[in-house]
C-alpha atoms as a PDB file:
ATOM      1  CA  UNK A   1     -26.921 -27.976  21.990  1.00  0.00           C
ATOM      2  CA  UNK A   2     -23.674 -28.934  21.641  1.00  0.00           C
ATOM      3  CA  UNK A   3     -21.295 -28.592  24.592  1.00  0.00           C
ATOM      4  CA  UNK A   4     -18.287 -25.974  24.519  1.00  0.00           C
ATOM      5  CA  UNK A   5     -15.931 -28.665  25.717  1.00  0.00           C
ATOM      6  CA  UNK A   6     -16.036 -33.119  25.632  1.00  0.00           C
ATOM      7  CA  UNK A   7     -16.910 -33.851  29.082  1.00  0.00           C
ATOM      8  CA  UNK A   8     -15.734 -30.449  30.935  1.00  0.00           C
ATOM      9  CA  UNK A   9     -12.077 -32.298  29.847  1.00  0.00           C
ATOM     10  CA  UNK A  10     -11.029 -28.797  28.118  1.00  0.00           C
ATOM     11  CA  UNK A  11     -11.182 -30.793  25.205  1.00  0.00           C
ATOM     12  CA  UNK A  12     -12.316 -29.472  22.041  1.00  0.00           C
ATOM     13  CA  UNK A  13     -15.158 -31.863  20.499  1.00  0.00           C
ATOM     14  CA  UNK A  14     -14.371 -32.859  16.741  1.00  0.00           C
ATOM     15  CA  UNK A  15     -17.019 -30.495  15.570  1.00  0.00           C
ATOM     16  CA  UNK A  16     -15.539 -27.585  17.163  1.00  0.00           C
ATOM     17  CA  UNK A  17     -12.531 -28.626  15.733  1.00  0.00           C
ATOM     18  CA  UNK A  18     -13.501 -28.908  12.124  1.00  0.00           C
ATOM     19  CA  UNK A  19     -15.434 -25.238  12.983  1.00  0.00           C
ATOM     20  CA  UNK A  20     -12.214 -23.766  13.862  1.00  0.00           C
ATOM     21  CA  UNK A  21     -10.177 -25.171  11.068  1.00  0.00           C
ATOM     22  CA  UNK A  22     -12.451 -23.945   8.821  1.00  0.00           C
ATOM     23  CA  UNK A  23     -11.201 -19.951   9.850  1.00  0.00           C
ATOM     24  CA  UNK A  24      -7.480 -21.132   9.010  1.00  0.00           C
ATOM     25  CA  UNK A  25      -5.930 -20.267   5.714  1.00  0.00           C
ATOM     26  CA  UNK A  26      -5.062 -22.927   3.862  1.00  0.00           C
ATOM     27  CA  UNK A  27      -0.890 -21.882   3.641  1.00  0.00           C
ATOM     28  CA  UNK A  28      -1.345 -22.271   7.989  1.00  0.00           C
ATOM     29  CA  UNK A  29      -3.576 -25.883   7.349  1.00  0.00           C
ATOM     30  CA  UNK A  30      -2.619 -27.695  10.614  1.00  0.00           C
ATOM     31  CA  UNK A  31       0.144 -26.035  11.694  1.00  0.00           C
ATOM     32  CA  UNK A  32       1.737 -25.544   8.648  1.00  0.00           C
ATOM     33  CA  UNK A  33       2.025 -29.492   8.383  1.00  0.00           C
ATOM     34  CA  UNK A  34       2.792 -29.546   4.224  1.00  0.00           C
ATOM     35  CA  UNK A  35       5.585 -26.517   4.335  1.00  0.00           C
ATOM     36  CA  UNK A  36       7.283 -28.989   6.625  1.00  0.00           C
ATOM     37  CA  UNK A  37       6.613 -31.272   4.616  1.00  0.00           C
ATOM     38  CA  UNK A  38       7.962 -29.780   1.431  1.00  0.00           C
ATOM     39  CA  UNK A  39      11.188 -28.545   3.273  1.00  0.00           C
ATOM     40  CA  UNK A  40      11.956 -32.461   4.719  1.00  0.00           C
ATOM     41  CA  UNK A  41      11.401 -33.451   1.020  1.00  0.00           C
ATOM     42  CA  UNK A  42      13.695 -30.199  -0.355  1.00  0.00           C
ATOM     43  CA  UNK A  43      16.738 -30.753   2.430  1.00  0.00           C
ATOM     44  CA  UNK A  44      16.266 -34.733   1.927  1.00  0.00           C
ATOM     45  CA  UNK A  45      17.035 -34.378  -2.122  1.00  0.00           C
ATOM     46  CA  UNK A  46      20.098 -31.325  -1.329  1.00  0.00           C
ATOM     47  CA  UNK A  47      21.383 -33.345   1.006  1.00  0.00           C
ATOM     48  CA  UNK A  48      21.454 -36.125  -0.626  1.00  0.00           C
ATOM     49  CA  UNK A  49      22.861 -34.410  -3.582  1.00  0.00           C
ATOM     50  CA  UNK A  50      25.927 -33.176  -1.626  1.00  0.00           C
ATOM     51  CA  UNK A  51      26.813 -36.429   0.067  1.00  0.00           C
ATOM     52  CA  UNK A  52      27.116 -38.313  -3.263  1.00  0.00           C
ATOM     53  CA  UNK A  53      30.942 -38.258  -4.030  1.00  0.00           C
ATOM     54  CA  UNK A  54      31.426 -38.278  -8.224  1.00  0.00           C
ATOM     55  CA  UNK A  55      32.604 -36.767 -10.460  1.00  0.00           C
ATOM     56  CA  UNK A  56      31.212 -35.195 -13.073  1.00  0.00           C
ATOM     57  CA  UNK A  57      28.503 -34.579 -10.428  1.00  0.00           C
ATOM     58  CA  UNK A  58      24.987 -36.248 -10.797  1.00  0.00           C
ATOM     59  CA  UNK A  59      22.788 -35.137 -13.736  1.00  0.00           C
ATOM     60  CA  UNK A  60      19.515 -36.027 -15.093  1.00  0.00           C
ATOM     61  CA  UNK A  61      21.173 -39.003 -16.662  1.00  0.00           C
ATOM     62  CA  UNK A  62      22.278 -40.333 -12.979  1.00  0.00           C
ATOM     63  CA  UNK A  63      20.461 -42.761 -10.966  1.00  0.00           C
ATOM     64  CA  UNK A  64      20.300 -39.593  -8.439  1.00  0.00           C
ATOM     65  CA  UNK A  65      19.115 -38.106 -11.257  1.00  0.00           C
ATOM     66  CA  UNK A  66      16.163 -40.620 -12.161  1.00  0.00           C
ATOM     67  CA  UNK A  67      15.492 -41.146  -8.689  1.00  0.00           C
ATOM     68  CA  UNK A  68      14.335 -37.512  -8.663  1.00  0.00           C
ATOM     69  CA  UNK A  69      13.096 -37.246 -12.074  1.00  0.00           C
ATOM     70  CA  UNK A  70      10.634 -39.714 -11.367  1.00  0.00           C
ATOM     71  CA  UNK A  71       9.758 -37.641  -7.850  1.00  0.00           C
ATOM     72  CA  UNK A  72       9.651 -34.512  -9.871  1.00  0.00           C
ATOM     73  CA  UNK A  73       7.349 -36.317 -12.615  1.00  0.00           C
ATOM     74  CA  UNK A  74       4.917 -37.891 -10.136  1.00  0.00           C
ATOM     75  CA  UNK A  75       4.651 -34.518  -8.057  1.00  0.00           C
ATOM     76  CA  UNK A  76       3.795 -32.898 -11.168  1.00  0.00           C
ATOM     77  CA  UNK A  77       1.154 -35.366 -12.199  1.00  0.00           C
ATOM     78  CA  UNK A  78      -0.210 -35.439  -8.863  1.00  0.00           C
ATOM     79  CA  UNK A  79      -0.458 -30.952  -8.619  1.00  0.00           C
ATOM     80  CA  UNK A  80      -2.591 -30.965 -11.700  1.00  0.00           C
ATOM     81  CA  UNK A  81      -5.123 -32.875 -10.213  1.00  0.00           C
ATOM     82  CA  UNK A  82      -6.355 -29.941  -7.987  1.00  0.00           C
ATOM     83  CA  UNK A  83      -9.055 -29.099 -10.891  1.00  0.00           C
ATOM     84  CA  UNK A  84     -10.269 -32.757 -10.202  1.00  0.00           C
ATOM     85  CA  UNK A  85     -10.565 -32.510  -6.645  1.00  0.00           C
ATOM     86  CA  UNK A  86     -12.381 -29.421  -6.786  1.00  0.00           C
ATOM     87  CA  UNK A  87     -15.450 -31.022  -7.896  1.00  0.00           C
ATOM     88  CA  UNK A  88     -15.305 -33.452  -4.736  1.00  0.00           C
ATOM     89  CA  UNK A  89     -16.315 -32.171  -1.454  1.00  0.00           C
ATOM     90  CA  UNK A  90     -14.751 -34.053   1.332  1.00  0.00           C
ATOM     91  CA  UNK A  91     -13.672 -33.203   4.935  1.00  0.00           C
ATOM     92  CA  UNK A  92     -10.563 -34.740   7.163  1.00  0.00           C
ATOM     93  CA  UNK A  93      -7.319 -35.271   6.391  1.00  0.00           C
ATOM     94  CA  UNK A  94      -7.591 -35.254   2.303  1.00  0.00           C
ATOM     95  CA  UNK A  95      -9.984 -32.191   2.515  1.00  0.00           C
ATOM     96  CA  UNK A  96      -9.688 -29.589  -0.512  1.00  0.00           C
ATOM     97  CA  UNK A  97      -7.915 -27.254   2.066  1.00  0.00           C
ATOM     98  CA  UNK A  98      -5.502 -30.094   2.678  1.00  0.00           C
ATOM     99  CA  UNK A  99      -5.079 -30.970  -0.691  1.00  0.00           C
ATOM    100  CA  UNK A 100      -4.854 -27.165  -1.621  1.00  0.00           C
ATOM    101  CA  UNK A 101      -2.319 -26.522   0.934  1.00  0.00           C
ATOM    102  CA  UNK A 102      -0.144 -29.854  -0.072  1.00  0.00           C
ATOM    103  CA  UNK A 103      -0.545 -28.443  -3.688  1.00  0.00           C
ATOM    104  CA  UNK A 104       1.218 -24.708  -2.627  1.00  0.00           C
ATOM    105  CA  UNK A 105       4.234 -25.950  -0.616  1.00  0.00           C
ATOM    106  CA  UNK A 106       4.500 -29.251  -2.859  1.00  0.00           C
ATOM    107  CA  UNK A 107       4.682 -27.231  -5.776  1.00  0.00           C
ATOM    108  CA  UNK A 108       7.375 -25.160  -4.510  1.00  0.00           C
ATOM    109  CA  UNK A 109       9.210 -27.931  -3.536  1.00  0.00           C
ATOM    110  CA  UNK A 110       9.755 -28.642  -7.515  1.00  0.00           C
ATOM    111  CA  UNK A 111      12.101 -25.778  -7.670  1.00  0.00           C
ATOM    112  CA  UNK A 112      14.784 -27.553  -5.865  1.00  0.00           C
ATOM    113  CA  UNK A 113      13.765 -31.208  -6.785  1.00  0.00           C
ATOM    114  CA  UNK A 114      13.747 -30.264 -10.930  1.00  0.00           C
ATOM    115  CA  UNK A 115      17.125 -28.168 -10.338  1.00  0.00           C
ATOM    116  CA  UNK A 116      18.828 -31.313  -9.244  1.00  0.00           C
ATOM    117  CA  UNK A 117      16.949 -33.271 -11.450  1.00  0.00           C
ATOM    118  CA  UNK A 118      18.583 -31.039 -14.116  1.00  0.00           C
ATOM    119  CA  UNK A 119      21.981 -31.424 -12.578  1.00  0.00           C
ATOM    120  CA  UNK A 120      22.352 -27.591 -13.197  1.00  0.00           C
ATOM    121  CA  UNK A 121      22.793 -28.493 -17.258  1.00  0.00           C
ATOM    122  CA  UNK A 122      20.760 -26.421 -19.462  1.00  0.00           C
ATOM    123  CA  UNK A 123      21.082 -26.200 -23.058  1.00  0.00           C
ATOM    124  CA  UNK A 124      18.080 -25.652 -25.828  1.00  0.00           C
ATOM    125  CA  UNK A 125      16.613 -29.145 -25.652  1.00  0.00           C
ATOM    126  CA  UNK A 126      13.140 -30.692 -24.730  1.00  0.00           C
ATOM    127  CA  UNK A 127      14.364 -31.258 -21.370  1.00  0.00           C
ATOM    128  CA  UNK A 128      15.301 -27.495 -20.639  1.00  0.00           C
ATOM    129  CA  UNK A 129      11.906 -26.621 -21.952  1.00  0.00           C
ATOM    130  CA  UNK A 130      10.188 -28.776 -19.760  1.00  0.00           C
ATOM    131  CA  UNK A 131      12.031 -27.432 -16.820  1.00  0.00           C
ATOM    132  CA  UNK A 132      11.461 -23.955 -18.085  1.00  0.00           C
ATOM    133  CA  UNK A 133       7.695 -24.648 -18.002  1.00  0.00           C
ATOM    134  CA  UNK A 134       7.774 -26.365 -14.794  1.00  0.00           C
ATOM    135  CA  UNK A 135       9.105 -22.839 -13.174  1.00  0.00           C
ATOM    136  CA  UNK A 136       6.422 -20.726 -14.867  1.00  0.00           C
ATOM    137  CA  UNK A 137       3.956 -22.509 -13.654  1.00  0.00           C
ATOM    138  CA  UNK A 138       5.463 -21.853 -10.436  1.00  0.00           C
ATOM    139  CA  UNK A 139       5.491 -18.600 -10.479  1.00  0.00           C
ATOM    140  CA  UNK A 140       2.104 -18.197 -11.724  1.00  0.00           C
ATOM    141  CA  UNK A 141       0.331 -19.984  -8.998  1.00  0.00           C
ATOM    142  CA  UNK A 142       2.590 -18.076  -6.562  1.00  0.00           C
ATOM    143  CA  UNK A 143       0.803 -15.230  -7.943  1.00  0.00           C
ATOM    144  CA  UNK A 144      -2.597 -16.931  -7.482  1.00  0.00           C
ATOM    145  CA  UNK A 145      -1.571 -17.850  -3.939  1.00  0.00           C
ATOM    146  CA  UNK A 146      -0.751 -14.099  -3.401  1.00  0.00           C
ATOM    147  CA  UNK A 147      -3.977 -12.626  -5.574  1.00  0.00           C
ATOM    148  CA  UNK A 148      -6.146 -15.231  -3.019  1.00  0.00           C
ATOM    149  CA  UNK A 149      -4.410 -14.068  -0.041  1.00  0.00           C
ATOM    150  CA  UNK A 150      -5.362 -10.420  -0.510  1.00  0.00           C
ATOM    151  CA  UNK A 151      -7.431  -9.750  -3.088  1.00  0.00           C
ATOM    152  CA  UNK A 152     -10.785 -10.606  -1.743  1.00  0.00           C
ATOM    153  CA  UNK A 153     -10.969  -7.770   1.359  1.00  0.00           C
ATOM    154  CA  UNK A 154     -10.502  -5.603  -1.580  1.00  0.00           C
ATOM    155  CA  UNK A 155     -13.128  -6.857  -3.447  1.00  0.00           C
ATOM    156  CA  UNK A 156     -15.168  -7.106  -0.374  1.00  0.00           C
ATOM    157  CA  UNK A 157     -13.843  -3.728   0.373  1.00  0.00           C
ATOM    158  CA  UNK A 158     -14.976  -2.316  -2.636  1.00  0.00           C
ATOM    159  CA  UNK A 159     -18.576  -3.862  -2.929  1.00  0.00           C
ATOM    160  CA  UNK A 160     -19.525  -1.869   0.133  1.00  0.00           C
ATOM    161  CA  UNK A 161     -22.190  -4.039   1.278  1.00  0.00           C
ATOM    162  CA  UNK A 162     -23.673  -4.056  -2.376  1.00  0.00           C
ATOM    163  CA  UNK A 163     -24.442  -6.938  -4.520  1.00  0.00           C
ATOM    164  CA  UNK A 164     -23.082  -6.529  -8.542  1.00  0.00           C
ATOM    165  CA  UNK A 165     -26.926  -6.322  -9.414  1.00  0.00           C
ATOM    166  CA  UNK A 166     -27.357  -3.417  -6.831  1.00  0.00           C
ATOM    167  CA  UNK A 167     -24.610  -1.637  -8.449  1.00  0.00           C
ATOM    168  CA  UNK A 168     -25.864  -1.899 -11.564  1.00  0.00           C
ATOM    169  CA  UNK A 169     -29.188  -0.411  -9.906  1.00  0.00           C
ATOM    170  CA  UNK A 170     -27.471   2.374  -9.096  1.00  0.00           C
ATOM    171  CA  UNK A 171     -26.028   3.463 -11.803  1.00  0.00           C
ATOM    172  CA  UNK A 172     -29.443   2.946 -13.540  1.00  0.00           C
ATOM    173  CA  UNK A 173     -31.177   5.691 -10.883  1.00  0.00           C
ATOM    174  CA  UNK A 174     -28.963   8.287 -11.818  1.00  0.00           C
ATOM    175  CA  UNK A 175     -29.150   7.793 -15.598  1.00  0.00           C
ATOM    176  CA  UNK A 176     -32.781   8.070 -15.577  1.00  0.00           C
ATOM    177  CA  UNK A 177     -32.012  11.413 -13.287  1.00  0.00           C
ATOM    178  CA  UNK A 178     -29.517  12.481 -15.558  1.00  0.00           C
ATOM    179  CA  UNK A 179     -31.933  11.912 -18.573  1.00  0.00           C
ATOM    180  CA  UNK A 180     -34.550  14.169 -17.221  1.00  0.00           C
ATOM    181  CA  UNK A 181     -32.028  17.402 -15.791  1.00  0.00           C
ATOM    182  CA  UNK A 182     -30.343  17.084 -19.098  1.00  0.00           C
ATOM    183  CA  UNK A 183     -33.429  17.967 -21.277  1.00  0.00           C
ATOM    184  CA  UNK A 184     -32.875  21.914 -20.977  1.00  0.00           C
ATOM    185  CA  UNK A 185     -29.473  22.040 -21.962  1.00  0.00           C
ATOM    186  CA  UNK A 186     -28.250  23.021 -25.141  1.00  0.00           C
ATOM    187  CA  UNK A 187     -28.017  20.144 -27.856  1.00  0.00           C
ATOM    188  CA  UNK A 188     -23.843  20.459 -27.774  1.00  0.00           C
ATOM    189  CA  UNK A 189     -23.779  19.775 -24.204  1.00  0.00           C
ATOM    190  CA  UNK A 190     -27.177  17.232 -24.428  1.00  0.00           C
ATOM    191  CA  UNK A 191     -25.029  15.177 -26.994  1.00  0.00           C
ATOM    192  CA  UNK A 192     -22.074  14.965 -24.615  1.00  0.00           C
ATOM    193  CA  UNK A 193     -24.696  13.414 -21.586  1.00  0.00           C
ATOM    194  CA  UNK A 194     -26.540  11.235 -23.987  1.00  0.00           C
ATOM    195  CA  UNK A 195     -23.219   9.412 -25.244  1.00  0.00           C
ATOM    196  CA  UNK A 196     -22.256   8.457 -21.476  1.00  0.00           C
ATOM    197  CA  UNK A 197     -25.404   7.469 -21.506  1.00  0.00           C
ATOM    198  CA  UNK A 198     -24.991   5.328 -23.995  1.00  0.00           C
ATOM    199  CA  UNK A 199     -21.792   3.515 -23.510  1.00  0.00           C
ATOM    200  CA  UNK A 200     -21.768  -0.001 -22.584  1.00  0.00           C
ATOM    201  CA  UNK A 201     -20.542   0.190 -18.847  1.00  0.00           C
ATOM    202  CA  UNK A 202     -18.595  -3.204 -20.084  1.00  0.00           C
ATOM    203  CA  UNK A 203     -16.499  -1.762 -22.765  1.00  0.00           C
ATOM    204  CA  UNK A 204     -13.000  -0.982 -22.885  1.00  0.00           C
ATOM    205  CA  UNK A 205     -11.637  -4.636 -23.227  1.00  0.00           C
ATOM    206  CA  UNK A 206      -9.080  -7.303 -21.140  1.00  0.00           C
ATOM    207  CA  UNK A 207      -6.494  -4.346 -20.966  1.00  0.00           C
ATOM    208  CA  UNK A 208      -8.663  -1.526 -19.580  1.00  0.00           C
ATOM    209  CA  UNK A 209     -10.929  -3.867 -17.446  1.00  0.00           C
ATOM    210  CA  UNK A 210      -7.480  -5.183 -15.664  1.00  0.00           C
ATOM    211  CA  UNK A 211      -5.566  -1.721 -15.810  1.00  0.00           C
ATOM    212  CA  UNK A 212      -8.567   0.232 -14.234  1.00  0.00           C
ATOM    213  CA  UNK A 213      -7.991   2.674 -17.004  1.00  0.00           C
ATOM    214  CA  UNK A 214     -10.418   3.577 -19.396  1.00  0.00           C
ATOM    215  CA  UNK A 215      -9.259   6.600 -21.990  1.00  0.00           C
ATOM    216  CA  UNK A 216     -12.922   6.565 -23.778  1.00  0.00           C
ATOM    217  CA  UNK A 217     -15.017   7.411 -20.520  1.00  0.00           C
ATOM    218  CA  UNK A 218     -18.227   9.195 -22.422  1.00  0.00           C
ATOM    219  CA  UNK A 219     -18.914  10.425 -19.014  1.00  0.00           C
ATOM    220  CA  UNK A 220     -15.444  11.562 -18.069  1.00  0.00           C
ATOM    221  CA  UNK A 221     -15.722  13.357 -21.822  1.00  0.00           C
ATOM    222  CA  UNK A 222     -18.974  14.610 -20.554  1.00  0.00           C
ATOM    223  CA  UNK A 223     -17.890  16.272 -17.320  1.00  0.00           C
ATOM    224  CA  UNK A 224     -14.922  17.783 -19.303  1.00  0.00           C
ATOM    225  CA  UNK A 225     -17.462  19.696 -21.740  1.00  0.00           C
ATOM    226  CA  UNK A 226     -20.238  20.657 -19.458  1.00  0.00           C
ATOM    227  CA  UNK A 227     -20.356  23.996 -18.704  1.00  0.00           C
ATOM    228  CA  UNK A 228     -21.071  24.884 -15.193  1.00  0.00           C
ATOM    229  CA  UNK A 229     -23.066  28.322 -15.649  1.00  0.00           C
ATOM    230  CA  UNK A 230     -26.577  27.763 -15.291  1.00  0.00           C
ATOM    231  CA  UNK A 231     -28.637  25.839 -12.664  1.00  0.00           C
ATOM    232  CA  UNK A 232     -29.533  22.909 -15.302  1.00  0.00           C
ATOM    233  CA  UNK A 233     -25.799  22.761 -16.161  1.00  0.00           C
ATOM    234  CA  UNK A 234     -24.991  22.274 -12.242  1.00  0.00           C
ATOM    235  CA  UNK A 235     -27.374  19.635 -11.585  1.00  0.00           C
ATOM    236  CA  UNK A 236     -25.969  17.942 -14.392  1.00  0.00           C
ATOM    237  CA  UNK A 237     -22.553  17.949 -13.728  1.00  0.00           C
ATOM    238  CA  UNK A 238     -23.457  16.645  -9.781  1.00  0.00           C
ATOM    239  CA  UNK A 239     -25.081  14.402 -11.523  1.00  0.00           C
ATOM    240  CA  UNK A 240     -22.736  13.014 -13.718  1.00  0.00           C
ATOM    241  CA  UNK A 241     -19.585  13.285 -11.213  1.00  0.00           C
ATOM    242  CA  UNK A 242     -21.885  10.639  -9.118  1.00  0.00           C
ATOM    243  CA  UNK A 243     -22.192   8.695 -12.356  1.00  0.00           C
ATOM    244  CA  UNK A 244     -18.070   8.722 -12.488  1.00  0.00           C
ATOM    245  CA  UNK A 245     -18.128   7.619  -9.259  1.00  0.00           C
ATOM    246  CA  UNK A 246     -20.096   4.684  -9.385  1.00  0.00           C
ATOM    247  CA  UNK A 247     -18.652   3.533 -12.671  1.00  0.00           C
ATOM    248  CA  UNK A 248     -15.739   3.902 -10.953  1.00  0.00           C
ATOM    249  CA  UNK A 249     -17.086   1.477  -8.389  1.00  0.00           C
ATOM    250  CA  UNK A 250     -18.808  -0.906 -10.921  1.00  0.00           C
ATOM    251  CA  UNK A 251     -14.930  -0.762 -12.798  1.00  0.00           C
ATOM    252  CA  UNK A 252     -12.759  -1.621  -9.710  1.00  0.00           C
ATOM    253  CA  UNK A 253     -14.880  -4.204  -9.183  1.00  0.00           C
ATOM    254  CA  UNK A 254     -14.412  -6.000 -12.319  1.00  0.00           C
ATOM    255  CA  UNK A 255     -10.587  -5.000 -12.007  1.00  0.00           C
ATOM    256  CA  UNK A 256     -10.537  -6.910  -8.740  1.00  0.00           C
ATOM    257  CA  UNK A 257     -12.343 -10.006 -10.225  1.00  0.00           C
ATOM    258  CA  UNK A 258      -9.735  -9.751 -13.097  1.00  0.00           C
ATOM    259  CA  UNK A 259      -7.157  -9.779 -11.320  1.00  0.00           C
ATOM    260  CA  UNK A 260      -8.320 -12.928  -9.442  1.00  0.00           C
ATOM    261  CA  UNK A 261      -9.020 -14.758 -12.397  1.00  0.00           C
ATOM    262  CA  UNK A 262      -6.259 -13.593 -14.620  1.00  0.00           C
ATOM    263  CA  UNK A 263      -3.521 -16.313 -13.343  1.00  0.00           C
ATOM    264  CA  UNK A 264      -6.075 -19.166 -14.456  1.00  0.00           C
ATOM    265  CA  UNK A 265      -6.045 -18.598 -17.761  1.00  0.00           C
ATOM    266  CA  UNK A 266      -2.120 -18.833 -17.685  1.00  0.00           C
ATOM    267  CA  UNK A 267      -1.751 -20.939 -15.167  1.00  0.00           C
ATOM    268  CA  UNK A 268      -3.601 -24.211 -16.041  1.00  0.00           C
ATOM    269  CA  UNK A 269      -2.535 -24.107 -20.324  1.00  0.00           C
ATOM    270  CA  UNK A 270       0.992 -23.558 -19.286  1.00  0.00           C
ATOM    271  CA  UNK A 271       0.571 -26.808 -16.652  1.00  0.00           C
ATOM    272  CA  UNK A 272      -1.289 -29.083 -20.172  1.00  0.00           C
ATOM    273  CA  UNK A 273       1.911 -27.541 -21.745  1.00  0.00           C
ATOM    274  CA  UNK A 274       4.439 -28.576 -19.235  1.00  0.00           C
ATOM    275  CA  UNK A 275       2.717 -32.128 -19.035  1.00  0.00           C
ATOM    276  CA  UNK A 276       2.729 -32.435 -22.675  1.00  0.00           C
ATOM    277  CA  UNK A 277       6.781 -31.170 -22.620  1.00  0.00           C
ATOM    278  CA  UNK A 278       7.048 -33.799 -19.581  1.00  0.00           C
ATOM    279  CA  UNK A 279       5.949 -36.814 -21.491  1.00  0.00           C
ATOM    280  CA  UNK A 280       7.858 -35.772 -24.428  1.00  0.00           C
ATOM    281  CA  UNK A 281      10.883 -35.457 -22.384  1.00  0.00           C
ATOM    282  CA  UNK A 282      10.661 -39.004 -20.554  1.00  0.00           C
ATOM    283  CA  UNK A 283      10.040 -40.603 -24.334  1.00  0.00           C
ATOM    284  CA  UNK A 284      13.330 -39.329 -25.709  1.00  0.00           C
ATOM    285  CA  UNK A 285      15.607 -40.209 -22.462  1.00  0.00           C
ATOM    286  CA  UNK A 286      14.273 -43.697 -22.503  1.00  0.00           C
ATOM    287  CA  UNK A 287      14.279 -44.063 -25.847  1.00  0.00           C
ATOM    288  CA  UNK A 288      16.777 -42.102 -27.798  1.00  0.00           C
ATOM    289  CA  UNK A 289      19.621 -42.072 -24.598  1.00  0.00           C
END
């Protein structure tokens, strides 16, 4: 068994350690070590910035402006090799928390390294563009860093204990109840239970399944046509409003997940993008300046 403390010392042992760093967010990764780094790196490059005395003041096409052109360029590089790194699993000081949490503060760092870079001179060009890019990327993985942050104790929120597949059970049970108490209705009101029935749980498409909203519910349309008069129709409408319920369950679910994943699908083609606008925008100073 592995003692509580090295020797009675009241010193953690290293696997302790690496047990309780594994319950810290990456953004908090040892004490917050690559914020501090990021804001040495930010107050280095504005300080530096303010102390140089010329006129006009430094610009991309400066050797201040190089200098962090070629930080800005390197970071850059560097950040999109998170996808890489994923696929390695490593512990210590280069672990995927480490690099993750290097990658959020690093990344925000570029705001203040590529304004410099630019000199604060913006005009329709390659150059803007790649500068433009840079800061959408930024703000879409600051919008991954928040979905991550909060998203999942929804999700887990919402699950309630229940795996997707047990969900999907559900919903199953009561449309096989729902078949059965709808067999002495009329056919008006039978039609309206068979098409919920009927609809793919999946449908509504990107918008609905990340709005939450879905217009074409059969079993909302359902619920609104039943009438409520005779015993059959009763059970059938308790029926269905548990139906609504757990679709509405099964739907905030994938709305969560959505949500979660949305950012990707911006995030990484506007990073090939900004790469792509990067190169093209080292090629023309070097070679048409």
């Amino acid at each position: 068994m592995m003692a509580t403390k090295a020797g009675g010392t009241g010193r953690f042992t290293q696997d302790e350690k690496r047990r309780d760093s594994d319950h810290v967010s990456f953004l908090k990764h040892r004490g917050f070590r690559w914020l501090w780094v990021a804001l040495a790196l930010c107050g280095t490059a504005i300080l530096g910035y303010l102390m140089i005395d010329q006129q006009p003041r430094p610009n991309g096409g400066s050797w201040y402006g190089y200098t962090l052109g070629t930080i800005g360029f390197g970071l850059i590089v560097w950040l999109s090799l998170l996808g890489v790194r994923k696929r390695r699993i490593t512990t210590g000081q280069w672990s995927l928390k480490a690099w993750t949490s290097a990658h959020v503060y690093l990344g925000l760092s570029l705001i203040v390294i590529g304004t410099l870079h630019t000199g604060f001179q913006i005009g329709w060009n390659v150059h803007t563009l790649a500068y433009v890019l840079m800061l959408l990327v930024i703000i879409t993985g600051i919008y991954g860093v928040i979905a991550y942050a909060t998203l999942p104790a929804s999700l887990s929120a919402n699950r309630k204990e229940m795996t997707r597949a047990q969900m999907i059970e559900a919903l199953t049970a009561i449309d096989r109840q729902l078949e059965s108490a709808a067999q002495p209705l009329e056919r008006t009101e039978a039609d309206l239970v068979i098409n919920a029935l009927g609809q793919d749980v999946f449908s509504g498409g990107a918008l609905a399944r990340l709005t939450g909203r879905y217009p074409g519910c059969a079993t909302a349309c359902a619920l609104g046509g039943m009438g409520r008069q005779s015993e059959a129709e009763q059970r059938v409408v308790a029926l269905l409003e548990k139906r609504r319920e757990q679709l509405a369950q099964i739907r905030q679910q994938l709305r969560i997940r959505a949500l979660l994943e949305i950012w990707l699908f911006i995030h990484i083609p506007l990073t090939i993008a900004l790469i792509a606008a990067l190169v093209a925008h080292v090629i023309s100073v070097f070679f048409y300046w």
